[in-house]
C-alpha atoms as a PDB file:
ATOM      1  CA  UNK A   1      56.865  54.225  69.569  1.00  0.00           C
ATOM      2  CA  UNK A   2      54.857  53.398  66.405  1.00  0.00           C
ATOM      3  CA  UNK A   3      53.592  50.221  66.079  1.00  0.00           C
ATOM      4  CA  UNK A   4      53.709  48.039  62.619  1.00  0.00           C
ATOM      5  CA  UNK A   5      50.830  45.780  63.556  1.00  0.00           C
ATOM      6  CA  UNK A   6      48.563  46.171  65.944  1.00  0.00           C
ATOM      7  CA  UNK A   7      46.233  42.877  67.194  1.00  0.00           C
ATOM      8  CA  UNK A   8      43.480  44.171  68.766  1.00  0.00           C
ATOM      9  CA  UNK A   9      42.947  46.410  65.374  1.00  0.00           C
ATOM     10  CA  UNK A  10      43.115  43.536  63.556  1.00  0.00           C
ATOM     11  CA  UNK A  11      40.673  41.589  65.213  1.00  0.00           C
ATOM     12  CA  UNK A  12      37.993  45.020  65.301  1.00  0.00           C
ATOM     13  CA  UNK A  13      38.528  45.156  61.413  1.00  0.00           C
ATOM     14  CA  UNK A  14      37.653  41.275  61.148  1.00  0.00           C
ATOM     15  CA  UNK A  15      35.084  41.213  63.305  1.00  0.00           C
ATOM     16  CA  UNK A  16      32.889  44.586  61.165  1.00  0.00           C
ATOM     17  CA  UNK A  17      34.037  42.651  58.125  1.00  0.00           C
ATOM     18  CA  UNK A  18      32.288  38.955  59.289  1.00  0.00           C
ATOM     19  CA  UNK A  19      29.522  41.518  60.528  1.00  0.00           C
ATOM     20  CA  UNK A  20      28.870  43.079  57.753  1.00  0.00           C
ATOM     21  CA  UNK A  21      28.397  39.753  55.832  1.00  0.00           C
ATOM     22  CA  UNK A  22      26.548  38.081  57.881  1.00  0.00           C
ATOM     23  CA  UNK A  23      23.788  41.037  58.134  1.00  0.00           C
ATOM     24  CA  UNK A  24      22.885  40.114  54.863  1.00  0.00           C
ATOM     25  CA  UNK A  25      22.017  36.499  55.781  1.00  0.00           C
ATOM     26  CA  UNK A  26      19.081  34.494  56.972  1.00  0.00           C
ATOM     27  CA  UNK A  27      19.826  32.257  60.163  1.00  0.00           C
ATOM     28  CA  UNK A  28      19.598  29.577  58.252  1.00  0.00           C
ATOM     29  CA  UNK A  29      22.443  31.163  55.694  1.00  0.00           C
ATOM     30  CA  UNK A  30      24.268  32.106  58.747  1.00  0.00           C
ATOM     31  CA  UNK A  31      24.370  28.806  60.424  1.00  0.00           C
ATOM     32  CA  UNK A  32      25.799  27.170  57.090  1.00  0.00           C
ATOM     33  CA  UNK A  33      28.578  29.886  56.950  1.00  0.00           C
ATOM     34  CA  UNK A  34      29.865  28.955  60.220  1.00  0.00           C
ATOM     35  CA  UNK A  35      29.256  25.333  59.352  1.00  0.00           C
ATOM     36  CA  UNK A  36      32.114  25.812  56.933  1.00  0.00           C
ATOM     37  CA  UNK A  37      34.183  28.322  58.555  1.00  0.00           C
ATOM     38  CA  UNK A  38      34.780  25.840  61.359  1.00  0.00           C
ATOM     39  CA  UNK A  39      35.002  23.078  58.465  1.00  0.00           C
ATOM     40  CA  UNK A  40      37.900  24.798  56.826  1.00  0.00           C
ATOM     41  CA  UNK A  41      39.513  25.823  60.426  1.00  0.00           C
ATOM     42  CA  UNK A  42      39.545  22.280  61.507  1.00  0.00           C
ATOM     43  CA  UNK A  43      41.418  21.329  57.863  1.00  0.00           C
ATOM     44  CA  UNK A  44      43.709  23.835  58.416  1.00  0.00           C
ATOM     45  CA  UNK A  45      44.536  23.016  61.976  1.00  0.00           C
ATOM     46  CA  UNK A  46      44.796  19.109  60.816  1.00  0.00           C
ATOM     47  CA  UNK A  47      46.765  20.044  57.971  1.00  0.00           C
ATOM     48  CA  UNK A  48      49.377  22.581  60.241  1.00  0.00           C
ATOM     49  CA  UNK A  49      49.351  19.442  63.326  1.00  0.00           C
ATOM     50  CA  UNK A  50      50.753  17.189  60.358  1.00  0.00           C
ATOM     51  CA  UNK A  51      53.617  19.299  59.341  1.00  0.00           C
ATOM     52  CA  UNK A  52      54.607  20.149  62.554  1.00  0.00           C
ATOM     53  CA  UNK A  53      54.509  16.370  63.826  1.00  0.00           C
ATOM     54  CA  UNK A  54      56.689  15.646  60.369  1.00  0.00           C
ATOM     55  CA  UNK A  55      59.114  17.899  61.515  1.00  0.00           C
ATOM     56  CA  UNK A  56      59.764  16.821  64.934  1.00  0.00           C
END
């Protein structure tokens, strides 16, 4: 069987990529990128909980 997508590859791949990013940052620089990675989750979670309570 040959899989199209594979999860747990996916997640490996993002995780070396956020990695690799954030090696280059102070913790100070680090703390602000997840300040605003969880800032734009959060939007797009509000902003998916809206069209999905405008459908029902």
């Amino acid at each position: 069987m040959n899989k199209k997508f594979d999860c747990v590859d996916m997640k490996h791949r993002a995780a070396r990529i956020i990695q690799k990013k954030l090696s280059k940052l102070s913790r100070e620089e680090e703390l602000e990128y997840w300040r605003v990675q969880t800032r734009e989750l959060r939007e797009q979670q509000r902003k998916l909980l809206k069209k999905v309570k405008t459908k029902v």
